[in-house]
C-alpha atoms as a PDB file:
ATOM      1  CA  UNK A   1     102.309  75.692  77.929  1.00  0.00           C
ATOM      2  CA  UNK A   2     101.744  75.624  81.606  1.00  0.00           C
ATOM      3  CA  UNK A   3      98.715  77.301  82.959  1.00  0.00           C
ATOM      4  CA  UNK A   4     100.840  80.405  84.598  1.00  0.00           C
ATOM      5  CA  UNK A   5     102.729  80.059  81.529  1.00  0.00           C
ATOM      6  CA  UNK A   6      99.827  81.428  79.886  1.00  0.00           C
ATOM      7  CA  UNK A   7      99.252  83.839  82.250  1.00  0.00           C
ATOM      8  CA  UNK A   8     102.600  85.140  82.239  1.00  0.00           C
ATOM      9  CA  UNK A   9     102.638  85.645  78.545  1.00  0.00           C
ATOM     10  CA  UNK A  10      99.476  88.196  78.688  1.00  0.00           C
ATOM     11  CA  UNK A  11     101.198  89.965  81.377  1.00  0.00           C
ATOM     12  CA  UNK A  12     103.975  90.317  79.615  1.00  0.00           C
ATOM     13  CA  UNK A  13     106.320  89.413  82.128  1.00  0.00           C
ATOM     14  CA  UNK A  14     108.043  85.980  83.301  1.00  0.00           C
ATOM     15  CA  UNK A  15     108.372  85.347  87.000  1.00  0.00           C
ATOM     16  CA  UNK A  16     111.968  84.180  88.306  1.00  0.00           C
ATOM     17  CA  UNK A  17     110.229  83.064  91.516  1.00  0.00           C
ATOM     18  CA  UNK A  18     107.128  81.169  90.596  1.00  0.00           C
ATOM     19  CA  UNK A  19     106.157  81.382  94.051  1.00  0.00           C
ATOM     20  CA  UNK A  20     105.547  85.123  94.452  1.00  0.00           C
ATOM     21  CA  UNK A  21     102.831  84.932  91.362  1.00  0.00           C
ATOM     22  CA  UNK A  22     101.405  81.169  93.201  1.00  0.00           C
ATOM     23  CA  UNK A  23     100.962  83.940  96.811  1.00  0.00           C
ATOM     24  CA  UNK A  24      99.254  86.622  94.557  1.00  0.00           C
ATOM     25  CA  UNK A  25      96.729  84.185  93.325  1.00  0.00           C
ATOM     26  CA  UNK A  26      95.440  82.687  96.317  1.00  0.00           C
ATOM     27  CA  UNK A  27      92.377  84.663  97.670  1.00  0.00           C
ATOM     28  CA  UNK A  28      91.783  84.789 101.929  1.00  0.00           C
ATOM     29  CA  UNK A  29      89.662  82.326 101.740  1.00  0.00           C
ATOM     30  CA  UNK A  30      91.812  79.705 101.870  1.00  0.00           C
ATOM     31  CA  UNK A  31      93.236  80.115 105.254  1.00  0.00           C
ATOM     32  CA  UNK A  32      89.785  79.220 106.705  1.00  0.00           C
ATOM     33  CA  UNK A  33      89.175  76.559 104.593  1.00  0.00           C
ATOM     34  CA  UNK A  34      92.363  75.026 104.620  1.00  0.00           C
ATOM     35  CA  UNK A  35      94.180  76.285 107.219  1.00  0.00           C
ATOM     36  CA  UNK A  36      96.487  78.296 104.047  1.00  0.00           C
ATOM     37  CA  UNK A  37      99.145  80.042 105.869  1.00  0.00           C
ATOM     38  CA  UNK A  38      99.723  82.903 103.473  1.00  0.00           C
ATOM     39  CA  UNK A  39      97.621  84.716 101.129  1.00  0.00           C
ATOM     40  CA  UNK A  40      97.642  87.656  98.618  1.00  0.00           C
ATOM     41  CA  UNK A  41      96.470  90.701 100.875  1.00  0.00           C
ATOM     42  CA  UNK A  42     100.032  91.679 101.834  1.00  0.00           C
ATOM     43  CA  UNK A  43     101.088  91.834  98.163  1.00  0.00           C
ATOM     44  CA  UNK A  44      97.700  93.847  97.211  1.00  0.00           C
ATOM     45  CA  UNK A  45      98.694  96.696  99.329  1.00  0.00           C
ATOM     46  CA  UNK A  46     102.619  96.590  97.813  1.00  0.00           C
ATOM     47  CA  UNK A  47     100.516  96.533  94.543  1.00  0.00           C
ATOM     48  CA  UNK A  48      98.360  99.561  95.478  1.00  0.00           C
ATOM     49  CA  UNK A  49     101.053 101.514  96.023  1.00  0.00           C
ATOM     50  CA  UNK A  50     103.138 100.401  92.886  1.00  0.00           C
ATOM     51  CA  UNK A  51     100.326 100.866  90.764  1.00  0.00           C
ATOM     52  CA  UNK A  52      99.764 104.459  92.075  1.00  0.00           C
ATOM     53  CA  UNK A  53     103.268 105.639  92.024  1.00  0.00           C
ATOM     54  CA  UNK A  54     103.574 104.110  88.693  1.00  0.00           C
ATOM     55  CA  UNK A  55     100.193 105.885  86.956  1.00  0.00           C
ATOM     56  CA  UNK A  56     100.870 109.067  88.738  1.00  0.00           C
ATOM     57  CA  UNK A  57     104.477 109.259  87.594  1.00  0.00           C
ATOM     58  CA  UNK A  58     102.700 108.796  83.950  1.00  0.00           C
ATOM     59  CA  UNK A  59      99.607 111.155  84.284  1.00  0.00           C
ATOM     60  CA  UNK A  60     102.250 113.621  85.337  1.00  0.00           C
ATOM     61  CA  UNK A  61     104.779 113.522  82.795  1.00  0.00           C
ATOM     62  CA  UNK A  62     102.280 113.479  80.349  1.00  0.00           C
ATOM     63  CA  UNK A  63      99.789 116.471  81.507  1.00  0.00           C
ATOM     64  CA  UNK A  64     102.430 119.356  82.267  1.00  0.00           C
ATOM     65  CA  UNK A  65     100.401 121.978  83.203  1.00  0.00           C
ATOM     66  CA  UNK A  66      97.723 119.786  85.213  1.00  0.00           C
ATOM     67  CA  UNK A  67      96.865 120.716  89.074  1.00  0.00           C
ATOM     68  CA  UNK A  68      96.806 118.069  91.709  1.00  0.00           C
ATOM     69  CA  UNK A  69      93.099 117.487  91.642  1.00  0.00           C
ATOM     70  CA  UNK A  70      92.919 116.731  87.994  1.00  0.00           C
ATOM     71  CA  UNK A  71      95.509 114.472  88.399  1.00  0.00           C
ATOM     72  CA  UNK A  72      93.914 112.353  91.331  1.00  0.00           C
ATOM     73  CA  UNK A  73      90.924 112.338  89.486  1.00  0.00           C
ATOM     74  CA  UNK A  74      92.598 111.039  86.165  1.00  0.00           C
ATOM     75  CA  UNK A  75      94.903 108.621  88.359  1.00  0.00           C
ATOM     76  CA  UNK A  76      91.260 107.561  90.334  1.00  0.00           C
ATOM     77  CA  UNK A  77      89.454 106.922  86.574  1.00  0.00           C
ATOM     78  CA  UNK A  78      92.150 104.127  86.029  1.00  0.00           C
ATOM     79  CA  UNK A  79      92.725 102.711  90.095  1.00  0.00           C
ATOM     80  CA  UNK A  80      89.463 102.327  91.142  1.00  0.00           C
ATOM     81  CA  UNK A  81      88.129  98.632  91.488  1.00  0.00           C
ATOM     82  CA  UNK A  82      86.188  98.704  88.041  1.00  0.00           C
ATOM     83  CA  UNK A  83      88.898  99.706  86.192  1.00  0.00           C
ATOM     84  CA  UNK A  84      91.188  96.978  88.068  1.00  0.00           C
ATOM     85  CA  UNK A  85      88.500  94.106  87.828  1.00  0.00           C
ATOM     86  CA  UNK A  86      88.325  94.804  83.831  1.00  0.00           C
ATOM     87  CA  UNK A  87      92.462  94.386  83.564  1.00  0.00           C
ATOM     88  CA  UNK A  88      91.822  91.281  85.401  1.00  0.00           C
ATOM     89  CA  UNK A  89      89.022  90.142  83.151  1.00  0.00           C
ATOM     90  CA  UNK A  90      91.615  90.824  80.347  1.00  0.00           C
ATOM     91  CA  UNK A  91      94.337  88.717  81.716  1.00  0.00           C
ATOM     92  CA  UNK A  92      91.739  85.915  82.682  1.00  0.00           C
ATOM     93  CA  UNK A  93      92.873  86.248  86.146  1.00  0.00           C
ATOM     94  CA  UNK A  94      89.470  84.584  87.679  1.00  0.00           C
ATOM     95  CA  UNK A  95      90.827  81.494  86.317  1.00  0.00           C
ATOM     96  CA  UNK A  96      93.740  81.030  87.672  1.00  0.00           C
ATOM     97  CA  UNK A  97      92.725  82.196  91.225  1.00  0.00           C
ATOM     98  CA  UNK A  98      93.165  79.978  94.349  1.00  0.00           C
ATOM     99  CA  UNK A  99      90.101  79.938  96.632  1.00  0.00           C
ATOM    100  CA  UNK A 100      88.513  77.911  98.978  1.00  0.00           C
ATOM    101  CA  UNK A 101      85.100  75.526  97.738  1.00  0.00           C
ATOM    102  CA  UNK A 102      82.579  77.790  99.384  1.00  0.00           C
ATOM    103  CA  UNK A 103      83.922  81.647  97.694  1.00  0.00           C
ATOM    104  CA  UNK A 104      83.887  79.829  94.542  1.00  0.00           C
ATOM    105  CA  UNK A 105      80.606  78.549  94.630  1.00  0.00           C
ATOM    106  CA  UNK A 106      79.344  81.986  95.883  1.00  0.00           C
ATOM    107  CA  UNK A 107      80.955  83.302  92.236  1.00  0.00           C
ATOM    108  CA  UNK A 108      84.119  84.164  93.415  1.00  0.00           C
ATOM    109  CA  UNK A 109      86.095  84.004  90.355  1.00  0.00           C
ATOM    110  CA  UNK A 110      83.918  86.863  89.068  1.00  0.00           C
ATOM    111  CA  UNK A 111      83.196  89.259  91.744  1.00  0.00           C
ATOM    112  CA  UNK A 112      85.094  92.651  91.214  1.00  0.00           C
ATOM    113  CA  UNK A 113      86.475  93.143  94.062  1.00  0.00           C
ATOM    114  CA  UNK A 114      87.880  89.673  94.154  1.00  0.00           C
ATOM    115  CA  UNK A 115      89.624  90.097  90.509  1.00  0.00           C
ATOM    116  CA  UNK A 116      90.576  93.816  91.276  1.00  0.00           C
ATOM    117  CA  UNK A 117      92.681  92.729  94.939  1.00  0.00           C
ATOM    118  CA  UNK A 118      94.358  90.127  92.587  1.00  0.00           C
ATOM    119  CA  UNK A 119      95.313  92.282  89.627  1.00  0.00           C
ATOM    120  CA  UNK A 120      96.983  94.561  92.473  1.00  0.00           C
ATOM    121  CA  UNK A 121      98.723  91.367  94.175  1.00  0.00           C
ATOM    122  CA  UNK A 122      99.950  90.699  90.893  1.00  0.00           C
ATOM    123  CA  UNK A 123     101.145  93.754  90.703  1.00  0.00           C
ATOM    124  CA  UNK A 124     102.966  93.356  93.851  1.00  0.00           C
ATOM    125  CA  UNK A 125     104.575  90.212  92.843  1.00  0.00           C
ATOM    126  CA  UNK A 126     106.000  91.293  89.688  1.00  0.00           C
ATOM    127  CA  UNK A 127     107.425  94.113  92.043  1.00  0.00           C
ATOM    128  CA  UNK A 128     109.121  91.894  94.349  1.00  0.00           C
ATOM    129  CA  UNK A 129     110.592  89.916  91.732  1.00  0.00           C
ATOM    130  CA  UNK A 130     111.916  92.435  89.060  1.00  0.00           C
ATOM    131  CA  UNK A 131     111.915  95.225  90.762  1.00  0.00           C
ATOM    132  CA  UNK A 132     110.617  98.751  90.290  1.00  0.00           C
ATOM    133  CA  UNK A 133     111.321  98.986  85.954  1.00  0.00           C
ATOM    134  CA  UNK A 134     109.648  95.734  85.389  1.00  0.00           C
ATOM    135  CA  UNK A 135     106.401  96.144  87.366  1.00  0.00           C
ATOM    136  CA  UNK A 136     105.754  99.956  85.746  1.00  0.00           C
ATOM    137  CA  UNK A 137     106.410  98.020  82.331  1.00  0.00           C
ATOM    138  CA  UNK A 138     103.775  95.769  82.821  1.00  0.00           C
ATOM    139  CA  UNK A 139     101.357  98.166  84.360  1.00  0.00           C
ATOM    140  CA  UNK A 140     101.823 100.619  81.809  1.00  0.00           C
ATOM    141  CA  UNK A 141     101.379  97.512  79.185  1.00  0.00           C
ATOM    142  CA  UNK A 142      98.013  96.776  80.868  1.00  0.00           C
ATOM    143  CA  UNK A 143      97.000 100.861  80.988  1.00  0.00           C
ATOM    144  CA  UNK A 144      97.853 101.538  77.634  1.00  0.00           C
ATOM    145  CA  UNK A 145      94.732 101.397  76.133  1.00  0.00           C
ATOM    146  CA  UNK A 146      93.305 104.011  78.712  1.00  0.00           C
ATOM    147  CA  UNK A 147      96.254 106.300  78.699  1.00  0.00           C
ATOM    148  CA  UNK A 148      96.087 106.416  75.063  1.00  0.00           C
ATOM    149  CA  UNK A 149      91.816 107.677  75.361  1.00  0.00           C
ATOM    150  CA  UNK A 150      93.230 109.851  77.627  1.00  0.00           C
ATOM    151  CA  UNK A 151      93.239 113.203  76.002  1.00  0.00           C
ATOM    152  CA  UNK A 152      92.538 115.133  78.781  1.00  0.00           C
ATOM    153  CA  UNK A 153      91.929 114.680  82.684  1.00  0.00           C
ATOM    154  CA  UNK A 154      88.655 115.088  83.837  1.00  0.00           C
ATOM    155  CA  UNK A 155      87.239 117.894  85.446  1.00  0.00           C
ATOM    156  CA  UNK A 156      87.461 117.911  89.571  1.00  0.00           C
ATOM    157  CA  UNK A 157      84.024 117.236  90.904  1.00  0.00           C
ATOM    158  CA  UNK A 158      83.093 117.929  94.666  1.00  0.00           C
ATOM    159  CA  UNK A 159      79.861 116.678  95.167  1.00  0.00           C
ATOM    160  CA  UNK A 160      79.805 116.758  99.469  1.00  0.00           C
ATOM    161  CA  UNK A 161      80.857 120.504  98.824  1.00  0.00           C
ATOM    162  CA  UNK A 162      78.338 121.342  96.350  1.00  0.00           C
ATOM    163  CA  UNK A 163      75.729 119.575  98.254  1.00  0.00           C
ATOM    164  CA  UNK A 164      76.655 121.980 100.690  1.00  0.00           C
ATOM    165  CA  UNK A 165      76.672 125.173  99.092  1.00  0.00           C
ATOM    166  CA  UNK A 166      73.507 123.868  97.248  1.00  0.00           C
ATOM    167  CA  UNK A 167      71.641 123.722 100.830  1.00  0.00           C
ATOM    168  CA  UNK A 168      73.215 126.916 102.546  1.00  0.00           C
ATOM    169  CA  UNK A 169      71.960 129.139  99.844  1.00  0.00           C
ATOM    170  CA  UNK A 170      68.842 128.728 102.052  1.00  0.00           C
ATOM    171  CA  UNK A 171      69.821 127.620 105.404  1.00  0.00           C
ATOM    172  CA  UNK A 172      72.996 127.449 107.861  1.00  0.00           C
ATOM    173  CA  UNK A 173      72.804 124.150 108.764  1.00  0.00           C
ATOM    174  CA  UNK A 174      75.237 121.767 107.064  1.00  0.00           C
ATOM    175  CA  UNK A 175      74.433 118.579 105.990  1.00  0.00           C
ATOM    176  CA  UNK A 176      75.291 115.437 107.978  1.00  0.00           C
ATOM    177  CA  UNK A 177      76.151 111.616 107.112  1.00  0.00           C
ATOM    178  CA  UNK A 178      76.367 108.724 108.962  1.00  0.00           C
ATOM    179  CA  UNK A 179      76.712 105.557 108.262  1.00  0.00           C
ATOM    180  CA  UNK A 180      73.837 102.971 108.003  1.00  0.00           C
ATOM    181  CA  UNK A 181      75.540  99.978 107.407  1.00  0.00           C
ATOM    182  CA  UNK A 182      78.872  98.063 107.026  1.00  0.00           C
ATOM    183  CA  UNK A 183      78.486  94.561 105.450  1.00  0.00           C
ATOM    184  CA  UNK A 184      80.763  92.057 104.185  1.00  0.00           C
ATOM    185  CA  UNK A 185      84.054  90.447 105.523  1.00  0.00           C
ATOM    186  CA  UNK A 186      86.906  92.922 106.404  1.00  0.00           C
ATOM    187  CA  UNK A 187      89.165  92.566 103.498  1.00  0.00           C
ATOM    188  CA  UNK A 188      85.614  93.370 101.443  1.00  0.00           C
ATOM    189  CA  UNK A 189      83.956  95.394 103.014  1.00  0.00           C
ATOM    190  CA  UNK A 190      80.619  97.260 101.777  1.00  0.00           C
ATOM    191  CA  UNK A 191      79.115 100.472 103.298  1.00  0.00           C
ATOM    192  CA  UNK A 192      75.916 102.658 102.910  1.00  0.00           C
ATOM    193  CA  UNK A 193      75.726 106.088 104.156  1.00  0.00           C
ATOM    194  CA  UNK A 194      73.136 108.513 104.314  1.00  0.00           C
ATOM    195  CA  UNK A 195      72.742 112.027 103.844  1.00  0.00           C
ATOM    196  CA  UNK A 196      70.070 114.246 106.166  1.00  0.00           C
ATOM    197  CA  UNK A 197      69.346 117.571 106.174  1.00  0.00           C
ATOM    198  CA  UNK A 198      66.847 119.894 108.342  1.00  0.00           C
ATOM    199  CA  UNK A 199      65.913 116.344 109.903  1.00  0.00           C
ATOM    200  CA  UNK A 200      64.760 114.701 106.952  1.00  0.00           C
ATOM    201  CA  UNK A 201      67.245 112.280 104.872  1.00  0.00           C
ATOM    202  CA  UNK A 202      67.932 113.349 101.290  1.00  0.00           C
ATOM    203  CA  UNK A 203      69.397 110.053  99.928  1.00  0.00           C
ATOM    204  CA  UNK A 204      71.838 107.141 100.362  1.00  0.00           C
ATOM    205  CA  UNK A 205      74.669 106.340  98.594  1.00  0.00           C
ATOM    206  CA  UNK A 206      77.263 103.008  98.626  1.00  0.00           C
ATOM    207  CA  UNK A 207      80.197 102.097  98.572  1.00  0.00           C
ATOM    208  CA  UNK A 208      83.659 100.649  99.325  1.00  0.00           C
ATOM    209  CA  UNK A 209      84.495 102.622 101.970  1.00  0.00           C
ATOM    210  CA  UNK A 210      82.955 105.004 103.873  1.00  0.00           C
ATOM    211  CA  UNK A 211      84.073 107.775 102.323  1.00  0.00           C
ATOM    212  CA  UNK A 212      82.864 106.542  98.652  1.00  0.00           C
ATOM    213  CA  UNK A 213      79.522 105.853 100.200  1.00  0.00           C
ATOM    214  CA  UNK A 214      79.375 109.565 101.468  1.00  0.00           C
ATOM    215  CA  UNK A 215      80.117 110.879  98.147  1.00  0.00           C
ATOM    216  CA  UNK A 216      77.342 108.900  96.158  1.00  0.00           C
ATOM    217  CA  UNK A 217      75.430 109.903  98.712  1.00  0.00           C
ATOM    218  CA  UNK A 218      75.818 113.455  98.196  1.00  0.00           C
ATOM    219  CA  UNK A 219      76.151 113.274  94.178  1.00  0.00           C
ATOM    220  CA  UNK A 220      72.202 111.184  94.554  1.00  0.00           C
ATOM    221  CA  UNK A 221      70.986 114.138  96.976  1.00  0.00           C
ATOM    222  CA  UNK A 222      71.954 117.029  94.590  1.00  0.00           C
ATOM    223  CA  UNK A 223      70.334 115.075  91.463  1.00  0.00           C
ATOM    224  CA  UNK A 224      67.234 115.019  93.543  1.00  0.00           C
ATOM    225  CA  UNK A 225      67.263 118.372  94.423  1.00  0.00           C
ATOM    226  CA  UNK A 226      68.119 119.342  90.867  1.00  0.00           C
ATOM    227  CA  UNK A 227      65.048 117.583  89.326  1.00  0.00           C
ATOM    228  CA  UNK A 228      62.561 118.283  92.319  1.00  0.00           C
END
């Protein structure tokens, strides 16, 4: 059994174009290192969108009388980059990915954001090749265990708007954030943002995108508020 072999038969799903799968595996890298022509970013974001369409078709079939927030928030528990990066670990995807010497060496194979960007090319592919009823079998094969723990969505959470009615109980002002930081190449990129209040700063939060980063942010201000 051939190495993609292999792979296909986790995924549960055989490619008729071998190529497609080949495109979803190779990481960025490799156009810098090896002058690759094409790489998997394009069928990432046809991924993204399959996977979303696919899991929010699901969450809302299965939770009738649900509102929209609980069902972002039950959709965002599965399509978030941990959640991706542990289907990937489960298909052994880090294995199988093309990459240039030097993102290897810097532990490519295993860096979540890496492994979730591939899971969603994947994704992608097995869109492009079977079409719309083949790639929501497969990512409903690969969800299954988490739809099945799924017994109810989770509560919404706002923690910028608490933060804020937390801090105008006592004052008018409203809390501001800016940015302190963006690291990291553009297809990975890594913020920090800070939170600051009366002029003093209340805490900083990270993550993939400046709106993430704003939101731990807040959600570390209110816990030390909370316990101070």
């Amino acid at each position: 059994m051939s190495t993609h072999a292999q792979l296909e038969a986790v995924l549960g799903y055989k490619f008729l174009q071998p190529e497609l799968l080949r495109l979803a595996l190779t990481h960025p890298s490799m156009t810098h290192e090896v002058g690759e022509s094409e790489h998997n970013q394009r069928l990432e974001f046809l991924g993204d969108a399959v996977l979303q369409l696919c899991l929010t078709r699901e969450l809302y079939d299965r939770f009738t009388d649900a509102d929209e927030g609980s069902l972002t928030k039950g959709r965002a528990r599965m399509v978030n980059q941990s959640s991706l990066a542990e289907r990937a670990l489960h298909l052994n995807l880090g294995e199988y990915l093309i990459m240039s010497r030097g993102e290897e060496a810097n532990g490519g194979r295993q860096r979540p954001s890496i492994l979730a960007d591939a899971f969603e090319a994947v994704i992608g592919a097995v869109y492009l090749d079977g079409g719309q009823d083949c790639a929501f079998s497969t990512i409903l094969k690969q969800f299954q265990p988490q739809l099945d723990d799924m017994n109810q969505l989770p509560k919404v959470e706002n923690p910028k708007g608490a933060l804020q009615e937390y801090l105008q109980a006592n004052s008018a002002e409203a809390p501001r954030y800016e940015v302190i930081s963006a690291t990291g190449p553009d297809h990975d990129r890594d913020f920090e943002c800070g939170v600051w209040h009366g002029g003093r700063e209340l805490a900083r939060g990270t993550g993939k995108s400046k709106k993430l980063a704003e939101v731990a942010a807040a959600t570390a201000a209110l816990e030390r508020l909370r316990n101070s």
